[in-house]
C-alpha atoms as a PDB file:
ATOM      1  CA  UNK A   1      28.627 -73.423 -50.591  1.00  0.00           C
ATOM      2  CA  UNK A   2      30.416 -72.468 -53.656  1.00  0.00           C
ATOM      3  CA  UNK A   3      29.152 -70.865 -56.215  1.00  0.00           C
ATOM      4  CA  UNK A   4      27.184 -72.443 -58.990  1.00  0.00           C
ATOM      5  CA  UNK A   5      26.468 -75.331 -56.463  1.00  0.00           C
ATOM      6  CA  UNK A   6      23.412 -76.995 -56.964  1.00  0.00           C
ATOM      7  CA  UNK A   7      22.365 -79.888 -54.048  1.00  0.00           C
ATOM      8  CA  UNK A   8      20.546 -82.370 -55.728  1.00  0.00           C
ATOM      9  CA  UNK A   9      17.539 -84.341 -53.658  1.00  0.00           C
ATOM     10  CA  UNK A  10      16.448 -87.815 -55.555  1.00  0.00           C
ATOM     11  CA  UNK A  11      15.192 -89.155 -51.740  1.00  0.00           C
ATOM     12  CA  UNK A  12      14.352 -87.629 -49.053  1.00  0.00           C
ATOM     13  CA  UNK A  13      11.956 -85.578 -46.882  1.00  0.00           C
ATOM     14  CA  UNK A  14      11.150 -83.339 -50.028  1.00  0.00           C
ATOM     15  CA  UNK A  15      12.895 -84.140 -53.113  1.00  0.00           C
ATOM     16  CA  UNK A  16      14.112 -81.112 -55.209  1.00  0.00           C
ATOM     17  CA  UNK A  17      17.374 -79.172 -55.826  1.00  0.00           C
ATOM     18  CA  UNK A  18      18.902 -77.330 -53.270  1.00  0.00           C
ATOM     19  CA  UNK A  19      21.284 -73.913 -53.458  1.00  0.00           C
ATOM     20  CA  UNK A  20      22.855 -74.765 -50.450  1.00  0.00           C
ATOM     21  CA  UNK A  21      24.333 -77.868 -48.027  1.00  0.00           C
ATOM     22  CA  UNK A  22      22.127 -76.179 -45.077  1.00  0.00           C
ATOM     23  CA  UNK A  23      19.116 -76.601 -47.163  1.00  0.00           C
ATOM     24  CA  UNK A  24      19.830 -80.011 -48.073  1.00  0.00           C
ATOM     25  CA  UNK A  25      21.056 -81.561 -45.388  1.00  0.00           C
ATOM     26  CA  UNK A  26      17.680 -80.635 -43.813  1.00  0.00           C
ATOM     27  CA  UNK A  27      16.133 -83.094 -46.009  1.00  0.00           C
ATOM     28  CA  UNK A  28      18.604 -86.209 -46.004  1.00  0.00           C
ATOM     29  CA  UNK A  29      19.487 -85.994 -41.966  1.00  0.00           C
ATOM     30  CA  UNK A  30      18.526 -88.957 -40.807  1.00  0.00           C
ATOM     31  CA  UNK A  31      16.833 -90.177 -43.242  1.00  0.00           C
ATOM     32  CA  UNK A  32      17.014 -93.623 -43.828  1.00  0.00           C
ATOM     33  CA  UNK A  33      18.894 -94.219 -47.336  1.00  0.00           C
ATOM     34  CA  UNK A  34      19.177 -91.038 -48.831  1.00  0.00           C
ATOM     35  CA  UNK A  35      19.525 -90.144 -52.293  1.00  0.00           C
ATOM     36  CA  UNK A  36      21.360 -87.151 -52.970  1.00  0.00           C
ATOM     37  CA  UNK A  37      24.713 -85.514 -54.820  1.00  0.00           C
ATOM     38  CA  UNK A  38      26.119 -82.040 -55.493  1.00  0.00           C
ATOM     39  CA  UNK A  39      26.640 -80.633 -58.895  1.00  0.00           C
ATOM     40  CA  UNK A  40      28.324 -77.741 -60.401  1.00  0.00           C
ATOM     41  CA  UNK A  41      25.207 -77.491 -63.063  1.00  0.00           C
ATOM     42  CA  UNK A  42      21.211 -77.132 -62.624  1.00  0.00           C
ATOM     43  CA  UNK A  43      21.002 -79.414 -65.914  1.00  0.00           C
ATOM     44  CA  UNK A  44      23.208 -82.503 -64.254  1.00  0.00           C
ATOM     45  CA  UNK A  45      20.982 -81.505 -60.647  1.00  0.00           C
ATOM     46  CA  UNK A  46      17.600 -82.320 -62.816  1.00  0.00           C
ATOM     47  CA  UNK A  47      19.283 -85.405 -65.085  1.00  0.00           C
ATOM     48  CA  UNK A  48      20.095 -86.875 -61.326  1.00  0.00           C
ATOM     49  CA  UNK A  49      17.048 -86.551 -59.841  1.00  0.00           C
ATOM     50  CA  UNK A  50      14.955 -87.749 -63.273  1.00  0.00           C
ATOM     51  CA  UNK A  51      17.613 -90.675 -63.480  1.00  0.00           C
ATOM     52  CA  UNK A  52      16.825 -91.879 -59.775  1.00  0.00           C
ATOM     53  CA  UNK A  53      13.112 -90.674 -59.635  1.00  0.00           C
ATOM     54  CA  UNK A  54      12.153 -94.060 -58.601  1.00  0.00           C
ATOM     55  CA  UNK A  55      13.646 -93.809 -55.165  1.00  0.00           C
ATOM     56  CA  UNK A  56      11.334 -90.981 -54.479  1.00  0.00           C
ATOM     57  CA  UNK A  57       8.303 -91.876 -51.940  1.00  0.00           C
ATOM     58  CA  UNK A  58       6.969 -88.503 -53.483  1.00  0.00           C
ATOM     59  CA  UNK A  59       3.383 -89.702 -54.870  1.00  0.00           C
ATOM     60  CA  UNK A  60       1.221 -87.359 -57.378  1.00  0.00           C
ATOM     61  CA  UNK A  61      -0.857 -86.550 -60.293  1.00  0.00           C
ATOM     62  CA  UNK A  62      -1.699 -84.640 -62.670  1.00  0.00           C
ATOM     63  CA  UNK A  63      -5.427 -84.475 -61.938  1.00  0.00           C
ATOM     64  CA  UNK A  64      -5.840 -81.045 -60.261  1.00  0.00           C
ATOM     65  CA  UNK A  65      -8.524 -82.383 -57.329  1.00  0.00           C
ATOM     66  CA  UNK A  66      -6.982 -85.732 -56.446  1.00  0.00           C
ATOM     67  CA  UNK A  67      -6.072 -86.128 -53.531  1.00  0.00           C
ATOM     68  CA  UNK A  68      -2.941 -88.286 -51.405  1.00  0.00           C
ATOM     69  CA  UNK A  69      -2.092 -88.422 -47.837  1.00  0.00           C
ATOM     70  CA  UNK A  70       1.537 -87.522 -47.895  1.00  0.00           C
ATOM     71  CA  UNK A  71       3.771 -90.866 -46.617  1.00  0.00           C
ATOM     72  CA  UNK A  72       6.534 -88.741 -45.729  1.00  0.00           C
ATOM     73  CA  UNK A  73       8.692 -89.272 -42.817  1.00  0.00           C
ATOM     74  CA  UNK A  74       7.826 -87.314 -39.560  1.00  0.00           C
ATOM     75  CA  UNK A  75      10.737 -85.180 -38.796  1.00  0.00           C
ATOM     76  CA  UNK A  76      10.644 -83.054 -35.152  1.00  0.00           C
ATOM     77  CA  UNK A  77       9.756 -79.759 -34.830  1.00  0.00           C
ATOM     78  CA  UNK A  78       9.139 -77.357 -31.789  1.00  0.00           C
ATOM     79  CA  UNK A  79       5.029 -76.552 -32.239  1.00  0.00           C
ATOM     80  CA  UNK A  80       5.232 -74.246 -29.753  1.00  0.00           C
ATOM     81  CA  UNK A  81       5.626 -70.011 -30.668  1.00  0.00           C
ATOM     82  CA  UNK A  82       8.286 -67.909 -28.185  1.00  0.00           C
ATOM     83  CA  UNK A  83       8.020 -64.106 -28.491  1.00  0.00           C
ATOM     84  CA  UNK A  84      11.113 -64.367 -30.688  1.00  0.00           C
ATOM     85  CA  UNK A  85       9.711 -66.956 -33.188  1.00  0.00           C
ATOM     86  CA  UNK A  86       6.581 -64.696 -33.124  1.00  0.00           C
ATOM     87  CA  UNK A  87       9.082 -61.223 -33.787  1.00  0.00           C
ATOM     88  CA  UNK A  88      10.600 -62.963 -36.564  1.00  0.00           C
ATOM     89  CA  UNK A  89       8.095 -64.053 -38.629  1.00  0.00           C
ATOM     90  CA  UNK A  90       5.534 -61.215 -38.029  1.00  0.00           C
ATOM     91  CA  UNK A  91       8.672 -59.534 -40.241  1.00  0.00           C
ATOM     92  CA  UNK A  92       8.382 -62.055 -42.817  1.00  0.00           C
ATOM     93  CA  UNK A  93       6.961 -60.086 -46.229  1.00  0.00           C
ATOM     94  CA  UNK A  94       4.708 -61.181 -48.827  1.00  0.00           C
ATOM     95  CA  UNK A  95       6.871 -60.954 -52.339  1.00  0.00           C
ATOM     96  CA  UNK A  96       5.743 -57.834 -54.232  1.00  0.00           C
ATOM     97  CA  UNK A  97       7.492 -58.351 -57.877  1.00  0.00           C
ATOM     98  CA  UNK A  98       5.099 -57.263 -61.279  1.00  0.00           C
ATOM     99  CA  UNK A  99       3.498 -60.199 -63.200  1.00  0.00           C
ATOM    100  CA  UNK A 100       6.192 -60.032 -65.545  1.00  0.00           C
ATOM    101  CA  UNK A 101       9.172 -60.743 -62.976  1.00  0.00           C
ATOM    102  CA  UNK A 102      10.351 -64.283 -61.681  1.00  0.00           C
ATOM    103  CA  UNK A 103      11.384 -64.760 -58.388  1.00  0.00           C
ATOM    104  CA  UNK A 104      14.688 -66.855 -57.980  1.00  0.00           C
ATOM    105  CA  UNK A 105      15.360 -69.238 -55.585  1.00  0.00           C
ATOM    106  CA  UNK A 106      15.110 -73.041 -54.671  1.00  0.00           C
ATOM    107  CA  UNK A 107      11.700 -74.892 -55.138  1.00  0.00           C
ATOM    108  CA  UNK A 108      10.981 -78.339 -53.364  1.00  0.00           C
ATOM    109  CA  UNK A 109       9.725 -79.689 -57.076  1.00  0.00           C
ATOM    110  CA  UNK A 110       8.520 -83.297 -57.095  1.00  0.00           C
ATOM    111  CA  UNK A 111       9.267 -86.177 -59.445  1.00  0.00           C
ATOM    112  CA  UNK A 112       6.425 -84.583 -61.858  1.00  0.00           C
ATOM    113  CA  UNK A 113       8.023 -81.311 -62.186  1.00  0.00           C
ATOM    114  CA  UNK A 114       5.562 -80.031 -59.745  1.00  0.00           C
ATOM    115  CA  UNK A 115       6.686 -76.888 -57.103  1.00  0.00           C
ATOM    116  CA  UNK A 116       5.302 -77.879 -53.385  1.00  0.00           C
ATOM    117  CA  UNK A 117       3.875 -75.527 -51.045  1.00  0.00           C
ATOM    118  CA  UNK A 118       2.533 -75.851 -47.873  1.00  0.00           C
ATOM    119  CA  UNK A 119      -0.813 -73.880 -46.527  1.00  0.00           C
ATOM    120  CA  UNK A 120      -2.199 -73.277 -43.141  1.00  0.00           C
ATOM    121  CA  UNK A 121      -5.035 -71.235 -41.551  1.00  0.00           C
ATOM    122  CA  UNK A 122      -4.661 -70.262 -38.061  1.00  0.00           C
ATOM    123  CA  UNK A 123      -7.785 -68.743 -35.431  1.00  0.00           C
ATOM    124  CA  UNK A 124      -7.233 -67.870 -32.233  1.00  0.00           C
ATOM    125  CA  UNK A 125     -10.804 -67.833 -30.121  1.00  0.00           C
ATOM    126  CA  UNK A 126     -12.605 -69.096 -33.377  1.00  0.00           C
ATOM    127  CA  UNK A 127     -16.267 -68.609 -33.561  1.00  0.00           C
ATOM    128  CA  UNK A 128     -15.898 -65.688 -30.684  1.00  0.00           C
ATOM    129  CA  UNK A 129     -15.696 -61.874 -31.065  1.00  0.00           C
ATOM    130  CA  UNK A 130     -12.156 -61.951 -30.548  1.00  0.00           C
ATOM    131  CA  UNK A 131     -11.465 -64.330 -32.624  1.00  0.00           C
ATOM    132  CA  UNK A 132      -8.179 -63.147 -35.085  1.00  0.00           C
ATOM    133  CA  UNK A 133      -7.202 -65.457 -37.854  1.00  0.00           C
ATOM    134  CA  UNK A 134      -3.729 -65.964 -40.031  1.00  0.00           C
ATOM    135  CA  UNK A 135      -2.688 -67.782 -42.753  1.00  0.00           C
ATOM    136  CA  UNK A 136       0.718 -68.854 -43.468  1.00  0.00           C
ATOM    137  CA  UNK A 137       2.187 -70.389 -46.894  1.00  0.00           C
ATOM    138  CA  UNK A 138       5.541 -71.983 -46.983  1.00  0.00           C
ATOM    139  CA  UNK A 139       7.688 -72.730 -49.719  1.00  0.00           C
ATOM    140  CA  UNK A 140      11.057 -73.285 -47.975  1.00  0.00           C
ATOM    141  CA  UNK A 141      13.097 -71.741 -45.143  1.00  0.00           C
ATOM    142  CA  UNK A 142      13.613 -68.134 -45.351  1.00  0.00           C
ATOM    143  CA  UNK A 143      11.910 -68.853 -48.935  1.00  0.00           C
ATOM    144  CA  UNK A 144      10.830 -64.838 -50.590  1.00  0.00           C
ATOM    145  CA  UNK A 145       7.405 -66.826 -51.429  1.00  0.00           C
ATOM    146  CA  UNK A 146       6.205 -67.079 -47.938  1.00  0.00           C
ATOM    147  CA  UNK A 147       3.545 -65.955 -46.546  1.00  0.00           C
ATOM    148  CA  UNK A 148       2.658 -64.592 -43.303  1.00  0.00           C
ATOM    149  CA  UNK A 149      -0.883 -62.435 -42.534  1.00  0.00           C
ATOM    150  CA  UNK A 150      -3.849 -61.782 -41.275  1.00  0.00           C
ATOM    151  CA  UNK A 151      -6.873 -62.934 -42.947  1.00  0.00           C
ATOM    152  CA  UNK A 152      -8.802 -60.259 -45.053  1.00  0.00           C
ATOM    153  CA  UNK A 153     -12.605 -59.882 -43.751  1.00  0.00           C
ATOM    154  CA  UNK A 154     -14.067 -62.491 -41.041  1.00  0.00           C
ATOM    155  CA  UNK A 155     -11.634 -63.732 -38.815  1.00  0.00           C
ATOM    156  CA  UNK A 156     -12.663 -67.555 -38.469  1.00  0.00           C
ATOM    157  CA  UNK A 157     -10.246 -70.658 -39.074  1.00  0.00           C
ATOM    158  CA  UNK A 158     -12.047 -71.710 -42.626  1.00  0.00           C
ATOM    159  CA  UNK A 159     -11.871 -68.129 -44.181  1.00  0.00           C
ATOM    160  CA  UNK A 160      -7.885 -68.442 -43.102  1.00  0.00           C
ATOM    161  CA  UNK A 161      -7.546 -72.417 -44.835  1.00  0.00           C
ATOM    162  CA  UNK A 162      -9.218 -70.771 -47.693  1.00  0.00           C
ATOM    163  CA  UNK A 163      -7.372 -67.309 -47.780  1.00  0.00           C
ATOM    164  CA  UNK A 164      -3.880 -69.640 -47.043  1.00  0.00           C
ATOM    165  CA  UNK A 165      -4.652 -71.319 -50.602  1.00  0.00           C
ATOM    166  CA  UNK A 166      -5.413 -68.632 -52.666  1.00  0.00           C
ATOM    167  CA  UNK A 167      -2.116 -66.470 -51.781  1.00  0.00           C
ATOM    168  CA  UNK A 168      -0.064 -69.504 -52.402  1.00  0.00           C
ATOM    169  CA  UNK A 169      -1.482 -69.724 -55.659  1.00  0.00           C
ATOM    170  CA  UNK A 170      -1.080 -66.070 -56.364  1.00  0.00           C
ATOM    171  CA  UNK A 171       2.479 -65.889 -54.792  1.00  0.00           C
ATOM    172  CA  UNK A 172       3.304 -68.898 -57.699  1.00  0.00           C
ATOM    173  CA  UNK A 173       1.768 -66.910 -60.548  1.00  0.00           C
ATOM    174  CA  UNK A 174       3.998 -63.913 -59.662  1.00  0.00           C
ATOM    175  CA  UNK A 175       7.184 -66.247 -59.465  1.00  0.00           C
ATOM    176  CA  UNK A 176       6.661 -67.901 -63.011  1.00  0.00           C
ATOM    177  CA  UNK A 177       5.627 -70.827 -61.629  1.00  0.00           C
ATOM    178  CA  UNK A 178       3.049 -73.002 -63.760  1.00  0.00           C
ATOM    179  CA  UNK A 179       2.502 -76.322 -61.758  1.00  0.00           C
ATOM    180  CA  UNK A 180       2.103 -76.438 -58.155  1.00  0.00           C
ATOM    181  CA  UNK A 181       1.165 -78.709 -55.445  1.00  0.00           C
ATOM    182  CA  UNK A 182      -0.744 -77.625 -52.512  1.00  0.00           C
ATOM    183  CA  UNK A 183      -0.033 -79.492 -49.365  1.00  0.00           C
ATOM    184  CA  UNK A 184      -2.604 -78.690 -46.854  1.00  0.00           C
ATOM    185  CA  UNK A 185      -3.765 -80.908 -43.145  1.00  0.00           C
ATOM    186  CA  UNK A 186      -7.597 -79.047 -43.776  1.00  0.00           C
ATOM    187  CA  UNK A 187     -10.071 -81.919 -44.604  1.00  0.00           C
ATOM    188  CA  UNK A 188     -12.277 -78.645 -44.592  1.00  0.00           C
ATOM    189  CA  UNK A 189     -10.414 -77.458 -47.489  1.00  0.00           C
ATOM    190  CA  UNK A 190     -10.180 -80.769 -49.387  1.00  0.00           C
ATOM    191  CA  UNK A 191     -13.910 -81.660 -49.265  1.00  0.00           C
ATOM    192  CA  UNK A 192     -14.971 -78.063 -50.561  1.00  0.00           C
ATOM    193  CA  UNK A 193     -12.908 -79.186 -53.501  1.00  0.00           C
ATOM    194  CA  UNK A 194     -13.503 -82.020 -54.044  1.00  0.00           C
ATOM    195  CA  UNK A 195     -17.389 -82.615 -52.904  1.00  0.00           C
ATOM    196  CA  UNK A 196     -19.566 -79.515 -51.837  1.00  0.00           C
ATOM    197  CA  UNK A 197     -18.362 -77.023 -54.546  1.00  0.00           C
ATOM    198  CA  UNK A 198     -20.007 -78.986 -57.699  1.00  0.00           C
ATOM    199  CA  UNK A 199     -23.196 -79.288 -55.385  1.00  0.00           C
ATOM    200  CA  UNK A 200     -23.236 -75.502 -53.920  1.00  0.00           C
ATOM    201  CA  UNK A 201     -23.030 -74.545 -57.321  1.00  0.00           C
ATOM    202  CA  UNK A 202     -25.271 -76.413 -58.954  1.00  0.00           C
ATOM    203  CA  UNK A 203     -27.843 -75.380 -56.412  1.00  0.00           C
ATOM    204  CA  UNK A 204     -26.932 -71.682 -56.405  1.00  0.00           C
ATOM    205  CA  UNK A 205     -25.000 -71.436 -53.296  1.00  0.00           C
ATOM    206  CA  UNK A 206     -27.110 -73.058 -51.003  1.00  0.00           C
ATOM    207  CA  UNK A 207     -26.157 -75.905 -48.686  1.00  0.00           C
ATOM    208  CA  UNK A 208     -28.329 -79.019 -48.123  1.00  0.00           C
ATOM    209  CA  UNK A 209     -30.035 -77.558 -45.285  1.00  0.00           C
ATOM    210  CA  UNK A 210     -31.181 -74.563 -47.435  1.00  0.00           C
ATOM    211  CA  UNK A 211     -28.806 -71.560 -46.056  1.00  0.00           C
ATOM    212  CA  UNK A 212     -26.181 -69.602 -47.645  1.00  0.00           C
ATOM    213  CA  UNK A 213     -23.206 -71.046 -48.287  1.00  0.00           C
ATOM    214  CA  UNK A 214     -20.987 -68.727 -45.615  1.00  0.00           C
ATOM    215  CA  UNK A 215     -18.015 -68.810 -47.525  1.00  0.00           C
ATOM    216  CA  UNK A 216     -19.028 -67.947 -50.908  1.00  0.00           C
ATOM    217  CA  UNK A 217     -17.038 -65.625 -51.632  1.00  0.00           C
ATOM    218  CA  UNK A 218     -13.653 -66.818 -50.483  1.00  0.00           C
ATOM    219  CA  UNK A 219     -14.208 -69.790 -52.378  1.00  0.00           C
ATOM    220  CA  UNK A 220     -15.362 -67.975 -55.601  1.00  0.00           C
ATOM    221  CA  UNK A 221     -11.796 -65.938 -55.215  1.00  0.00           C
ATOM    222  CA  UNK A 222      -9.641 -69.516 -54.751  1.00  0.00           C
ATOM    223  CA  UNK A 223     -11.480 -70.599 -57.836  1.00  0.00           C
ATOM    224  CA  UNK A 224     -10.669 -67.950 -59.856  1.00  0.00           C
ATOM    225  CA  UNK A 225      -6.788 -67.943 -58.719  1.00  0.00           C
ATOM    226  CA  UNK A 226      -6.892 -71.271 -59.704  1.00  0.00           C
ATOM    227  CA  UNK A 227      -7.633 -71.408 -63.046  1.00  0.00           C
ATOM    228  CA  UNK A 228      -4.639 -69.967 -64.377  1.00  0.00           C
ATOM    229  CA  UNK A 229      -2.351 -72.966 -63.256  1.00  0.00           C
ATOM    230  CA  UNK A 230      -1.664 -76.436 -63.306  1.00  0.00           C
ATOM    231  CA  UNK A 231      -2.558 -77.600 -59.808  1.00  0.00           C
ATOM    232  CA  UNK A 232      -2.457 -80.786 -58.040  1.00  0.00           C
ATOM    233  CA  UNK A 233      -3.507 -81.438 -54.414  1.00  0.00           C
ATOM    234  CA  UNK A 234      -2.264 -83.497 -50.999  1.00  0.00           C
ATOM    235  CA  UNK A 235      -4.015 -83.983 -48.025  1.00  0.00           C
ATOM    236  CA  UNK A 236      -1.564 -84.059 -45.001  1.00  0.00           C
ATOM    237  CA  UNK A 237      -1.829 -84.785 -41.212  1.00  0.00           C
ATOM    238  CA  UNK A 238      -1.649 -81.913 -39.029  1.00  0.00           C
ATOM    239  CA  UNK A 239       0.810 -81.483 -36.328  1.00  0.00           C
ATOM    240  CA  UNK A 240       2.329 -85.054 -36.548  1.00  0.00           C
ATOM    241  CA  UNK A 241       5.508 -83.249 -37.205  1.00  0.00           C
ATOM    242  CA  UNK A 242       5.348 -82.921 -41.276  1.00  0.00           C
ATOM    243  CA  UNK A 243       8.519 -80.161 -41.458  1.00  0.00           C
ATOM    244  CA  UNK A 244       6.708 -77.892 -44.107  1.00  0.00           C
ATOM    245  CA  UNK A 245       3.363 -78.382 -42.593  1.00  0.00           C
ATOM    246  CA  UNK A 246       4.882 -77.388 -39.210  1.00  0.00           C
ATOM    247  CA  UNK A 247       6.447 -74.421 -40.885  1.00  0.00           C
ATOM    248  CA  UNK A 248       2.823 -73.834 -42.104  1.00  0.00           C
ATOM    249  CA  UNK A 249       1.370 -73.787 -39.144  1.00  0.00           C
ATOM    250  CA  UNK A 250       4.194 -71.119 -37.459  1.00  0.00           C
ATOM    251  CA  UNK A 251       3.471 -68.447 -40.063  1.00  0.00           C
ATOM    252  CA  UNK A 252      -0.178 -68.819 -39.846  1.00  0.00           C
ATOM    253  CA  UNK A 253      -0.222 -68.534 -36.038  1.00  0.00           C
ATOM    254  CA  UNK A 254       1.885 -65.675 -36.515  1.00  0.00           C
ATOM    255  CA  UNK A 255      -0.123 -63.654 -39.044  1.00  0.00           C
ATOM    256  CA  UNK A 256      -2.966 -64.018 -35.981  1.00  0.00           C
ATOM    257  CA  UNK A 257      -1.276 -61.200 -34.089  1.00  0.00           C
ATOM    258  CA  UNK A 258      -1.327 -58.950 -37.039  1.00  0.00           C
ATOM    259  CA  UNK A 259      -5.083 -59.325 -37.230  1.00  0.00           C
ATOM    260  CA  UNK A 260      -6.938 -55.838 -36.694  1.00  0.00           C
END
């Protein structure tokens, strides 16, 4: 790629602008009737993708808990982790830059100007005593955003969906970013959001059967991350072959052999 390149996605498996032909030929290859051009500026990259924005099978909103099952195209992935899959993303870092530093690099951004990321809780023996849980966030390939860890605290597949979420959202408030779209296969996840958090709350943390909500407090700390941005939300099906939920899925599995 030369430099000052900027790949620009109007349709395909995630619409955006792309720093390199690598990156974007992931998204148009094999796709059927692609929508994409290079430019030599950011500004014509965005005018393109604005100007053919109704190509896009991208669907959102601005309402922070609505939620859409994501009609994008399956693409194939290996599900499957090899001891060299597991070496190299055990090395993957979370970003560490001060509040008032933005990250560079490419963002998948949707036609409503809004950065996707993908989240994904991993368990290994959930429910057991040797049960050790990751979470994995993915903004793009080798992306600096990503995210791959153990869970902090109880290591059970709900504390990782939940733990997933909230370092997405604080790995976008460190980059800059303002609006961000969480693309996530837990129905878990969603229904907390969207149903049983109005209710636990109202009734002090108590579920309908008159026990303590067991997550409280890693739901309390996604609530609180999420306040400071403009959020929007997409339900996704796991392991159909969804590249970035895939991706997901890697990172979390391999923050599980970091758990202590």
């Amino acid at each position: 790629m030369g430099k000052g390149s900027y790949y620009a996605v109007a349709k395909g498996r995630n619409p955006g602008i792309y720093n390199s032909w690598i990156e974007c030929k992931r998204q148009v290859h094999h796709f059927p009737k692609p929508v994409f051009r290079k430019f030599k500026t950011e500004t014509e990259a965005h005018n393109f993708i604005q100007q053919n924005a109704g190509t896009s099978t991208n669907c959102n909103t601005n309402h922070p808990f609505d939620v859409r099952t994501s009609k994008r195209p399956r693409v194939e992935s290996d599900k499957s982790i090899d001891n060299n899959d597991n070496k190299r993303l055990c090395s993957e870092k979370v970003i560490d830059c001060s509040e008032d530093k933005k990250t560079s690099g490419s963002y998948d951004i949707d036609s409503d100007g809004y950065v996707n990321v993908y989240t994904d809780g991993a368990c290994s023996s959930n429910g057991s005593r040797k049960a050790k849980a990751g979470i994995g966030v993915w903004f793009g390939d080798n992306h600096p955003l990503n995210v791959s860890r153990a869970v902090v605290g109880r290591a059970t597949n709900n504390v990782a969906e939940i733990q997933a979420v909230t370092a997405a959202v604080e790995q976008a408030k460190k980059a800059g970013i303002k609006n961000l779209k969480i693309n996530t296969d837990s129905q878990f996840l969603i229904s907390c959001i969207n149903n049983w958090m109005p209710t636990w709350k109202a009734n002090g943390w108590v579920t309908s059967k008159k026990t303590p909500v067991i997550n409280k407090v890693e739901l309390l700390e996604m609530e609180e991350a999420l306040k400071s941005l403009n959020v929007t939300w997409n339900h996704v099906n796991g392991h159909v072959g969804i590249y970035g939920n895939e991706m997901a899925d890697k990172l979390a599995r391999a923050g599980c052999l970091k758990y202590q």
